[in-house]
Protein backbone atom coordinates (compact mmCIF):
# COMPACT_ATOMS: atom_id res chain seq x y z
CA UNK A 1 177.50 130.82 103.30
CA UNK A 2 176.27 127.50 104.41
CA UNK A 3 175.39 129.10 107.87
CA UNK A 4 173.11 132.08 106.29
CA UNK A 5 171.12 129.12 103.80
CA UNK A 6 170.75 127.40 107.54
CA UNK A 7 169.40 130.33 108.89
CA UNK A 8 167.22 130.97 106.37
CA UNK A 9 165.90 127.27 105.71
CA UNK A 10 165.24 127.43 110.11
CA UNK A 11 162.71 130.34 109.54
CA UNK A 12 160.90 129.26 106.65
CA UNK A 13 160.58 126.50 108.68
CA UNK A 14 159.44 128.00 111.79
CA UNK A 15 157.10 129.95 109.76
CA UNK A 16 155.55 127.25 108.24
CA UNK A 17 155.00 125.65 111.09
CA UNK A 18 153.59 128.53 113.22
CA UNK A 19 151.21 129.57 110.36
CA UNK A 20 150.58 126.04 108.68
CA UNK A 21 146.44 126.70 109.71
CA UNK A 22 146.10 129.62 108.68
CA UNK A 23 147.53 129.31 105.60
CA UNK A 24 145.16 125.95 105.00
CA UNK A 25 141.99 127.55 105.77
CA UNK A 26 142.88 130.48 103.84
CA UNK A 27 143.59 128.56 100.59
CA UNK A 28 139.83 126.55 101.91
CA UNK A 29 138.16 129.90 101.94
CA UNK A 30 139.40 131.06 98.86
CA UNK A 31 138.38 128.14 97.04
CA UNK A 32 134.91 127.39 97.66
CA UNK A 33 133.15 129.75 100.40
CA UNK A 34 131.05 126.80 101.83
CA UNK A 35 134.70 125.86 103.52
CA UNK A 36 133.95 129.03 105.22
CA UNK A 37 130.46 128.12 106.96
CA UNK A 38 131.35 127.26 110.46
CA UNK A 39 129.84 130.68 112.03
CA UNK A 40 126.63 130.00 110.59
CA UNK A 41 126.53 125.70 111.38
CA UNK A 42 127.38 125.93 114.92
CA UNK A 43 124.10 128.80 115.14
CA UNK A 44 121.36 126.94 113.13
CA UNK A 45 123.05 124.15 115.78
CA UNK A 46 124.10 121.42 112.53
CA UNK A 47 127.37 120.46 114.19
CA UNK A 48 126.00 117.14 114.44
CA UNK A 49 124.57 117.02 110.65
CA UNK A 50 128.44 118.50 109.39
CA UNK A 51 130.77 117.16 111.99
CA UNK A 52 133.43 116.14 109.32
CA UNK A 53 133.37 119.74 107.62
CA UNK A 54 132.67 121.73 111.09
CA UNK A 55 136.36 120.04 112.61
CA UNK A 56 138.03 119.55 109.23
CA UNK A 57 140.66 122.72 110.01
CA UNK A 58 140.28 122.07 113.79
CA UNK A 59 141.27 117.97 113.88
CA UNK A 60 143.17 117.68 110.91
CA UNK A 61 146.71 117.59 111.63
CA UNK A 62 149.54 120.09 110.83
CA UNK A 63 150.97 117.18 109.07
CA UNK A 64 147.93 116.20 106.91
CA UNK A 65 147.49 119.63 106.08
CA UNK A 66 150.99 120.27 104.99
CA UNK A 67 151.13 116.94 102.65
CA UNK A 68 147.65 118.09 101.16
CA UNK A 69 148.97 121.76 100.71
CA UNK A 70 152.17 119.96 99.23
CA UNK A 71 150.11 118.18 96.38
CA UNK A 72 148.03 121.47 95.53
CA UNK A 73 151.25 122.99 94.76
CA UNK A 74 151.85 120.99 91.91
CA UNK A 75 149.01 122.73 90.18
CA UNK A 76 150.51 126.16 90.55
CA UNK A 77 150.37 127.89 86.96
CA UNK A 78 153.64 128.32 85.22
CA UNK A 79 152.60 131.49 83.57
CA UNK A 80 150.93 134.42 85.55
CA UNK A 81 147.41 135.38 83.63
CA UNK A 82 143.76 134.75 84.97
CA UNK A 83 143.21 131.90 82.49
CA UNK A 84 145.69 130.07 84.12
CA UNK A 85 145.09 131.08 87.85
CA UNK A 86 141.00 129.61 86.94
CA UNK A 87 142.55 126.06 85.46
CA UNK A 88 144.89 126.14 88.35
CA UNK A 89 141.95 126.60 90.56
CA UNK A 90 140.01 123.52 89.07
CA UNK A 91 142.86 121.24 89.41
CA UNK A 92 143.40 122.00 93.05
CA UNK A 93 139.95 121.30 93.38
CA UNK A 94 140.05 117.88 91.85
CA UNK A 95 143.04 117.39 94.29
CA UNK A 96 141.07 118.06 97.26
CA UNK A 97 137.87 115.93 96.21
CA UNK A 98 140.46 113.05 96.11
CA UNK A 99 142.06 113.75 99.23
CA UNK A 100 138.74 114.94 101.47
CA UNK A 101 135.92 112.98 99.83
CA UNK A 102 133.74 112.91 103.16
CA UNK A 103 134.49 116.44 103.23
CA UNK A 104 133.18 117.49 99.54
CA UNK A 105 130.45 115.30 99.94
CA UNK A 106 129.45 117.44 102.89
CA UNK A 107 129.73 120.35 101.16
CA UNK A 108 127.59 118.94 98.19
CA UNK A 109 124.43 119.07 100.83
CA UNK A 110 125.30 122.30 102.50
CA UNK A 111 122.87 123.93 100.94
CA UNK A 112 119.67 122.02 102.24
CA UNK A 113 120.20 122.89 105.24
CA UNK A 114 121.99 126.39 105.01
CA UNK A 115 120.76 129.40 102.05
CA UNK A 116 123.08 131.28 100.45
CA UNK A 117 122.93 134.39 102.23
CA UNK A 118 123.37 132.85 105.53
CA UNK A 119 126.47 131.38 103.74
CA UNK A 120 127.70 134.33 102.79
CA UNK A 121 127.16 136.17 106.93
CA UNK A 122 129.44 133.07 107.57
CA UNK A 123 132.21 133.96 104.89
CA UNK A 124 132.40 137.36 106.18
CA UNK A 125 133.35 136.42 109.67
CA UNK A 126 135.58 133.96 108.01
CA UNK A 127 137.32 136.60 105.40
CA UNK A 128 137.82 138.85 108.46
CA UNK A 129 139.92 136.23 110.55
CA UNK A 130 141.81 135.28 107.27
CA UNK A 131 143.09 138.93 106.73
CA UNK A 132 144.18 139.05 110.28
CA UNK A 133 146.23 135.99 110.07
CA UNK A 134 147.59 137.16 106.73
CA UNK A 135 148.48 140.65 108.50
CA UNK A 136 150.24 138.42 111.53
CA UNK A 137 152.05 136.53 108.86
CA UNK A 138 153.05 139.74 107.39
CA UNK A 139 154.17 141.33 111.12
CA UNK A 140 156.56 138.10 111.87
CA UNK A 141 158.31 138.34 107.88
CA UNK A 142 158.59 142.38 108.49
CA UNK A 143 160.53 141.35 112.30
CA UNK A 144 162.67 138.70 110.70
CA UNK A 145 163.93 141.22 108.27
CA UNK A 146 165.01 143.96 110.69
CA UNK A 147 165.42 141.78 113.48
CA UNK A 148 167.80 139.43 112.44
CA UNK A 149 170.99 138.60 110.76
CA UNK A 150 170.08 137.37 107.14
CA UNK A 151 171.73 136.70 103.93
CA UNK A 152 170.93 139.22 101.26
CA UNK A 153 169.13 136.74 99.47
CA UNK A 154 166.97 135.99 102.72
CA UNK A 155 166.01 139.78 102.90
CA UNK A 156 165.47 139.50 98.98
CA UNK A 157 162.87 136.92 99.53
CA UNK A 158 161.59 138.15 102.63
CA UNK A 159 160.96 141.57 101.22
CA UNK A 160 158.84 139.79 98.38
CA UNK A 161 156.45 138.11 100.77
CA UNK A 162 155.98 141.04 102.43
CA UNK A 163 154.84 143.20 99.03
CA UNK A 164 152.77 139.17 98.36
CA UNK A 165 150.91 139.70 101.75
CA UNK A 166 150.58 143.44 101.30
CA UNK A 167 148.56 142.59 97.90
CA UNK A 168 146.66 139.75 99.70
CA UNK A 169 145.52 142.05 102.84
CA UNK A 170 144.09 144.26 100.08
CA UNK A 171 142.70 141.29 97.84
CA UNK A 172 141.09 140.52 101.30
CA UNK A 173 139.73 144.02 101.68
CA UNK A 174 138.11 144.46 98.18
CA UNK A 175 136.48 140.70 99.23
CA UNK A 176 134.91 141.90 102.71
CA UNK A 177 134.16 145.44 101.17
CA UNK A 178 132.36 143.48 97.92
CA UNK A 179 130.08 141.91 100.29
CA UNK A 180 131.47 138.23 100.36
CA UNK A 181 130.38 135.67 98.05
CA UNK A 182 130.50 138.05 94.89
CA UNK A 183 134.28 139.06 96.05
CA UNK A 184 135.70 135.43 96.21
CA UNK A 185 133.95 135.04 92.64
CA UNK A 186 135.76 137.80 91.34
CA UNK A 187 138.76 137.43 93.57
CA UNK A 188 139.02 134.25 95.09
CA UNK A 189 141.57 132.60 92.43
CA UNK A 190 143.98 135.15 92.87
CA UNK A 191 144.07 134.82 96.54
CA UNK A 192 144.22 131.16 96.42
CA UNK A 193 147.31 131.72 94.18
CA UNK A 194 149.20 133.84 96.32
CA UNK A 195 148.20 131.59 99.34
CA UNK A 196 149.68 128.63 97.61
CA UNK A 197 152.75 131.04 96.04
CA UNK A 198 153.63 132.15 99.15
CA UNK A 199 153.75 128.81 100.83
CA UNK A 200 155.72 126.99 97.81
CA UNK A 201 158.33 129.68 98.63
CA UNK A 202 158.62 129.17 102.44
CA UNK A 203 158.78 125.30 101.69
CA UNK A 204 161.71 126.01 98.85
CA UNK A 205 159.74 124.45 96.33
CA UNK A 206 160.01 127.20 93.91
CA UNK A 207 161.77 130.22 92.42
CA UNK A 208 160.75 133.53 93.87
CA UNK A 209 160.58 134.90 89.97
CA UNK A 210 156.90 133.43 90.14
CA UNK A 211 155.87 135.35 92.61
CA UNK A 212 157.54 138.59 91.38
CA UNK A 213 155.11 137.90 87.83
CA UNK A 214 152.46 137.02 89.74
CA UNK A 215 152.80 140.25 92.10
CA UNK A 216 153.16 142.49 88.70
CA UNK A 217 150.00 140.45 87.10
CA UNK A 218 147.25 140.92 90.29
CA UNK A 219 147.90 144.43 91.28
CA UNK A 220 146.23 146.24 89.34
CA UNK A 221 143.30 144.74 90.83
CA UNK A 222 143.94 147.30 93.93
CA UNK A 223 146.62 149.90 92.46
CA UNK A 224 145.04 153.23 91.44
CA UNK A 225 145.87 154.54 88.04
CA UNK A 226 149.38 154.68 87.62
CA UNK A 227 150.85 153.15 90.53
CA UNK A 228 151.89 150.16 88.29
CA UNK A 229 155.25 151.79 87.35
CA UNK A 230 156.17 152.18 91.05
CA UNK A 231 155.42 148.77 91.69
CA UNK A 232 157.43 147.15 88.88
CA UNK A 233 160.78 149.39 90.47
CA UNK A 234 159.79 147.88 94.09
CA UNK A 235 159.81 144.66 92.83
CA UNK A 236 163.07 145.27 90.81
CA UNK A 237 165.10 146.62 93.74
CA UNK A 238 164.43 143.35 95.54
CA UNK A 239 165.76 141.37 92.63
């Protein structure tokens, strides 16, 4: 028994560590799109004017990104409804304006320099690259599972994440399809939940029975009519 918890604690671990970026600029993007404005400051040539924001997910460490992602966290919602997912979404916010002032400050004057539609041809580029490292994610939880030798209650988690990434990819698509900045309105906190969900798992900070309410709670955002029942048995047969 104490081999299979190894086993399982070594790839959380491992997949933590290979997707610790992706999973930062992802919960960046889905909580204020001017985190997602690189495309459009490196061609109106600003790197100079937003140095700080431009390398924020390029220089910061894995580290520093792990102990902020750590603190954010602590603001998950205990209860899975929208009210909660938008106060959740504040107080991660708050988080981050303590630990990235220079950053938010940066962000506060984006908009001199760069409109809001040029902000929003960024985002798309952006929301593009975060669904394919949510897909790649998805790929390396769907190899571990028939690839390698796990405890049941690995495969039970693993097989959560996967139906968790499955609902993000098509969060992500009604985002890009919405045309952006309207989508992470709409969206956004949801995404940034399951982001943060899906991480707290990996790092064993939490009970997968969050997830399973929050899975059952977003998707009917993307279901069509009456696919709710079938989802509610998929996510019972991996209790």
């Amino acid at each position: 028994m104490g081999s299979s918890q190894a086993m399982t604690s070594s790839w959380d671990y491992i997949l933590v560590d290979r997707f610790v970026n992706e999973l930062f600029d992802g919960v960046l993007g889905s909580l204020d799109p001017r985190f997602s404005s690189d495309y459009v400051i490196r061609k109106k040539h600003l790197t100079k004017v937003f140095k700080d924001l431009l390398q924020l997910k390029k220089t910061l460490s894995p580290d520093r990104k792990e102990t902020i992602l750590n603190k954010l966290i602590e603001a998950l919602p205990k209860y899975p409804h929208k009210v909660a997912y938008l106060e959740a979404r504040r107080e991660i916010m708050e988080i981050l304006k303590e630990e990235l002032p220079d950053i938010i400050r940066d962000l506060d004057r984006l908009y001199r320099y760069i409109d809001i539609q040029e902000v929003e041809q960024s985002l798309k580029v952006d929301l593009i690259k975060q669904k394919g490292y949510i897909t790649s994610l998805r790929e390396a939880i769907n190899e571990l599972i028939l690839t390698e030798d796990l405890s049941p209650e690995a495969i039970q988690k693993y097989l959560l994440l996967d139906q968790a990434l499955s609902l993000l990819i098509s969060l992500y698509e009604k985002v890009i399809a919405s045309g952006g900045l309207i989508g992470v309105e709409k969206y956004g906190h949801y995404i940034l939940i399951l982001l943060l969900r899906i991480y707290s798992i990996l790092k064993d900070q939490e009970n997968i029975e969050n997830l399973e309410e929050d899975i059952i709670e977003m998707a009917p955002l993307v279901s069509k009519t009456g696919d709710m029942e079938t989802l509610k048995l998929a996510v019972s047969l991996v209790r």
